[in-house]
Protein backbone atom coordinates (compact mmCIF):
# COMPACT_ATOMS: atom_id res chain seq x y z
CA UNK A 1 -47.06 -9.78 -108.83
CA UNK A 2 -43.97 -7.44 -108.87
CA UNK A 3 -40.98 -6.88 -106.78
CA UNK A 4 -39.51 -3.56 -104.99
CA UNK A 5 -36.10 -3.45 -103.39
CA UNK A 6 -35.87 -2.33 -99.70
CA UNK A 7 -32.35 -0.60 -98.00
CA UNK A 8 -31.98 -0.24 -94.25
CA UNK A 9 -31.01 2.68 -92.47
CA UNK A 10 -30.04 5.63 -94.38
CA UNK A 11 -29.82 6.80 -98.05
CA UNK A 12 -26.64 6.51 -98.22
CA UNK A 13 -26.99 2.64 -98.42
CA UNK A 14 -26.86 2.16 -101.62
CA UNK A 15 -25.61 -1.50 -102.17
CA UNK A 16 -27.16 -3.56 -98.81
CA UNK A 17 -30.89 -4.10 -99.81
CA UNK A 18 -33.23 -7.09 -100.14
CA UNK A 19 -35.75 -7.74 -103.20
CA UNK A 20 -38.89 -8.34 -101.58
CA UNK A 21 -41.86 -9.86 -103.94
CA UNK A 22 -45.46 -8.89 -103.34
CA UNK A 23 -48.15 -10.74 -104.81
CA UNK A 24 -50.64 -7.10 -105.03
CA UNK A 25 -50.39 -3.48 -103.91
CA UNK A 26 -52.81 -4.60 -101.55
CA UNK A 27 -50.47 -6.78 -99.62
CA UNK A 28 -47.73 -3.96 -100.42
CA UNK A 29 -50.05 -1.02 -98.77
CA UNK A 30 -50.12 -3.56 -95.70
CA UNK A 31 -46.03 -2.92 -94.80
CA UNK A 32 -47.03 1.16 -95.20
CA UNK A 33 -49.95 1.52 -92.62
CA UNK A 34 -48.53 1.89 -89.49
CA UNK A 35 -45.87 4.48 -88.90
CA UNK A 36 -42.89 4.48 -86.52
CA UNK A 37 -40.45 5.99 -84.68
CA UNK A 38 -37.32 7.53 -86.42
CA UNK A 39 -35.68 10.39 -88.28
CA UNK A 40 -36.36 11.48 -91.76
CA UNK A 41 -33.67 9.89 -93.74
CA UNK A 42 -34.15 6.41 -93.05
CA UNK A 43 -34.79 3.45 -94.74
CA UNK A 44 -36.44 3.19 -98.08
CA UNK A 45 -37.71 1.67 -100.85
CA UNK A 46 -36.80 1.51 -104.38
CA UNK A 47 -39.76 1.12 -106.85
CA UNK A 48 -38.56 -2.43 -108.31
CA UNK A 49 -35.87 -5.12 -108.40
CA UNK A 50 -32.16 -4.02 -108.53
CA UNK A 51 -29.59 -6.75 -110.56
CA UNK A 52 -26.87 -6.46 -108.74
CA UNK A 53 -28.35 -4.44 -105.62
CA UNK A 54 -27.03 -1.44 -105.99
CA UNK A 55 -29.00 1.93 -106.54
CA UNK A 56 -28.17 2.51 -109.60
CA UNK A 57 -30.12 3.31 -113.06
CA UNK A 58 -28.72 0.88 -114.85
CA UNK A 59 -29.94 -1.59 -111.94
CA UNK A 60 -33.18 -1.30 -112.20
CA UNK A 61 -34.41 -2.79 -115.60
CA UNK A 62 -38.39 -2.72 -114.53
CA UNK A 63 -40.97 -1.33 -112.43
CA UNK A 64 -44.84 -2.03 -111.55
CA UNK A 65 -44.96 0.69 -109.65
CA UNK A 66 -45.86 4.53 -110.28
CA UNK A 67 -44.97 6.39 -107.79
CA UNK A 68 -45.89 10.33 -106.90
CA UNK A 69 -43.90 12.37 -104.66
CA UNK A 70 -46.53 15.59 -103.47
CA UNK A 71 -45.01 18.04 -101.16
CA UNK A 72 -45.88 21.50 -103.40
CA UNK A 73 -48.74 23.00 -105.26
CA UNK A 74 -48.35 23.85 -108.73
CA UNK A 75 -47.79 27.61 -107.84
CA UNK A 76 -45.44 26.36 -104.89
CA UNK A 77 -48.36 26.78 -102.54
CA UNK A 78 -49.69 23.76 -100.45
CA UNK A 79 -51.10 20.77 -102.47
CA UNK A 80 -54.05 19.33 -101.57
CA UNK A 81 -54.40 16.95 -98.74
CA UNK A 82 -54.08 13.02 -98.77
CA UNK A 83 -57.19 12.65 -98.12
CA UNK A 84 -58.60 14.88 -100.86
CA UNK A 85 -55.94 12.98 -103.09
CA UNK A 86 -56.85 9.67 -102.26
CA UNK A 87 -60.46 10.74 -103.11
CA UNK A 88 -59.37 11.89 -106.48
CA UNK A 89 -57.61 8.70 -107.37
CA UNK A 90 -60.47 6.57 -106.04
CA UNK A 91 -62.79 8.89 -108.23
CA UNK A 92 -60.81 7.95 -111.13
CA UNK A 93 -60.97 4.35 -110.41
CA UNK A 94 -56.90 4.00 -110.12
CA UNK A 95 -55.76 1.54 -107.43
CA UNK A 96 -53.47 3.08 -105.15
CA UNK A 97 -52.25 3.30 -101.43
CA UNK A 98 -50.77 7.14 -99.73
CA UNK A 99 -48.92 7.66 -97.07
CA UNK A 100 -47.42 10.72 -95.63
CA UNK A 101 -44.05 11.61 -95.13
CA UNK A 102 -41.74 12.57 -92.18
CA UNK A 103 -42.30 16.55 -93.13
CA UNK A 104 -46.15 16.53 -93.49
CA UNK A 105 -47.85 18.78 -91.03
CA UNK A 106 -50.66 21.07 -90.70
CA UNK A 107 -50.35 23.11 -93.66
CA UNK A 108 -47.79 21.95 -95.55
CA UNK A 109 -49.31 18.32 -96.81
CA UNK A 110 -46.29 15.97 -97.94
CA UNK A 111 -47.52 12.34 -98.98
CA UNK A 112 -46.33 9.72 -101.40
CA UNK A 113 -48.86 7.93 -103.77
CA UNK A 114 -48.02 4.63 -104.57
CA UNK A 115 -50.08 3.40 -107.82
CA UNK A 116 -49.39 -0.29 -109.65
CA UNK A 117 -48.92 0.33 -113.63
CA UNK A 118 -51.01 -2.07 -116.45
CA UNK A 119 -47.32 -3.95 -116.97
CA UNK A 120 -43.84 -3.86 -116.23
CA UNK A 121 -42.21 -0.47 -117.85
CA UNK A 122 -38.60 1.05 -118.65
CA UNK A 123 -36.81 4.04 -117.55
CA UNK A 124 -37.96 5.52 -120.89
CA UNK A 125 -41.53 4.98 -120.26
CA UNK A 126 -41.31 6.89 -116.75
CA UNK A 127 -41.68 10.38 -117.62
CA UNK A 128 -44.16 9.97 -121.08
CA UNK A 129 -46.47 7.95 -118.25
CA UNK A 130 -45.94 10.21 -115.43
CA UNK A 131 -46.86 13.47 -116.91
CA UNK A 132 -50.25 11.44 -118.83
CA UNK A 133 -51.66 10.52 -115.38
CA UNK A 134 -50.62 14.12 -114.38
CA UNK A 135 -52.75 15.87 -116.93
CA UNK A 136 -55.73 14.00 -116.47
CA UNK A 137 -55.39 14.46 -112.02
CA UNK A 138 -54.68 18.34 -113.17
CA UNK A 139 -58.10 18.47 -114.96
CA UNK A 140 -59.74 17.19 -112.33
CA UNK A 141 -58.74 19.80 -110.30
CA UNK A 142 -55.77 18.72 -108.78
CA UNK A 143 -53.42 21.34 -107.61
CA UNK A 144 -50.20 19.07 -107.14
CA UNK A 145 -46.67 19.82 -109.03
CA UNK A 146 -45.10 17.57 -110.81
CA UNK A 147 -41.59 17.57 -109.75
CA UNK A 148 -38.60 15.58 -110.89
CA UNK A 149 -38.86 12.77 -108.24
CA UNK A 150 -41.52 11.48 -109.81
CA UNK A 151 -39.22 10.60 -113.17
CA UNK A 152 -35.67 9.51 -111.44
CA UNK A 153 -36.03 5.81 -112.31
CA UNK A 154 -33.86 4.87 -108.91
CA UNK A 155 -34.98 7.26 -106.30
CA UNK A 156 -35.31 6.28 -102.97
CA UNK A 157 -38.60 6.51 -101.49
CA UNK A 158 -38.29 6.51 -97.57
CA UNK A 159 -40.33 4.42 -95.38
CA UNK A 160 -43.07 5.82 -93.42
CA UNK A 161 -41.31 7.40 -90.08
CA UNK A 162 -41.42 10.41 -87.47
CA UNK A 163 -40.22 11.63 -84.91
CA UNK A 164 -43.19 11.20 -82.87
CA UNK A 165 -45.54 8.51 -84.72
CA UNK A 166 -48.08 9.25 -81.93
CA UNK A 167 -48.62 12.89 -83.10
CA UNK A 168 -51.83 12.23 -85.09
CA UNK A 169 -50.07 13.16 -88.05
CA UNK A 170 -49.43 10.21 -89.90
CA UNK A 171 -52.17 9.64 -92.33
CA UNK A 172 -52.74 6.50 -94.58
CA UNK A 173 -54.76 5.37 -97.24
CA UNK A 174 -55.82 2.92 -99.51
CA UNK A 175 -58.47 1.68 -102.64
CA UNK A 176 -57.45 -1.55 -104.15
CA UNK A 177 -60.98 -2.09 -106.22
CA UNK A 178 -59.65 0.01 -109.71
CA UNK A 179 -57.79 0.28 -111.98
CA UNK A 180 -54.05 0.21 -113.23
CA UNK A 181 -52.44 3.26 -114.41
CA UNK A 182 -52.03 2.88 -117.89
CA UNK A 183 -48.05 2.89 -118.88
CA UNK A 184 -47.05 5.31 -121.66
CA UNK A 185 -44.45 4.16 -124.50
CA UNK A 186 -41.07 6.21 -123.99
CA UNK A 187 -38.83 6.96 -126.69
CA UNK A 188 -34.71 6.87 -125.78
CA UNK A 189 -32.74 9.60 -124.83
CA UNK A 190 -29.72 10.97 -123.60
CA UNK A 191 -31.56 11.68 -120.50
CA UNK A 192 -32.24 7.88 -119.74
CA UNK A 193 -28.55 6.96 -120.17
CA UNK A 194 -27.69 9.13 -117.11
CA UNK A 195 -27.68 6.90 -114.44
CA UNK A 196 -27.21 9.44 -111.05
CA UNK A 197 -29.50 8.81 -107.92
């Protein structure tokens, strides 16, 4: 069980959300599999419960949820594709849904990977955990950056919408038989005191 905080609209809602509680990523991958109309900057999720509800670092005290933003390869070329991904992941045994994003297209793959963590971690544990699972997808042969989204403890992470949901573009999926991704102690920082979204 874990909770994720939704916003309406546009990113630049910051403070008019609604804490929704799911009782597995399962039922979570459910809300992600159909994709619909709209532009790019919509509404989004943030990857736990916000006290108050307002995007802020300081906010967010704990997530569940691991969360992988792939839109590059590691020499800036394209990654692999969500398919290929979600094969890797399954391989590994790590539950997880992906969906793409409003930019992915032929060539230029842009998914999210949404993964559920072993228990309920701290901003300080984000980055430590992050770059672990990275290194082990990397030696598998995974050609996906790791880029800074992946770390900022409040990003937003927009639903999945296009222009033209109809385009055969939108591609989903899920493996809910594995594994948790194992969470990482963090130690404090300057770094995790900054609280910018």
């Amino acid at each position: 069980m874990f909770k994720v905080t939704y916003f309406a609209d546009s990113p630049l809602n910051k403070d008019k959300g609604e804490v929704i509680e799911y009782e597995s990523l399962a039922e979570m991958a459910d809300n992600f599999r159909l994709c619909r109309r709209g532009p790019k900057k919509n509404s989004y999720f943030v990857r736990g419960e916000l006290s108050p509800v307002v995007r802020e670092d300081k906010n967010l005290k704990c997530s569940n949820l691991v969360i992988l933003d792939i839109d590059k390869g590691v020499n800036n070329g394209c990654a692999l594709s969500p398919l290929e991904m979600h094969e890797l992941l399954a391989n590994l045994g790590y539950n997880h849904f992906i969906y793409t994003s409003h930019s992915h297209k032929v060539g230029d793959n842009r998914f999210r990977c949404v993964l559920e963590s072993d228990r309920a971690y701290e901003k300080k544990d984000s980055k430590p955990t992050v770059d672990t699972l990275f290194k082990e997808l990397h030696a598998q042969g995974c050609n996906a950056k790791n880029v800074y989204e992946h770390k900022n403890w409040s990003q937003p992470w927009f639903l999945p919408f296009r222009d033209n949901p109809g385009d055969g573009l939108y591609e989903f999926y899920s493996y809910q038989e594995g594994k948790c991704v194992s969470v990482v102690e963090g130690k404090n920082s300057a770094l995790d005191e900054d609280d910018s979204a």
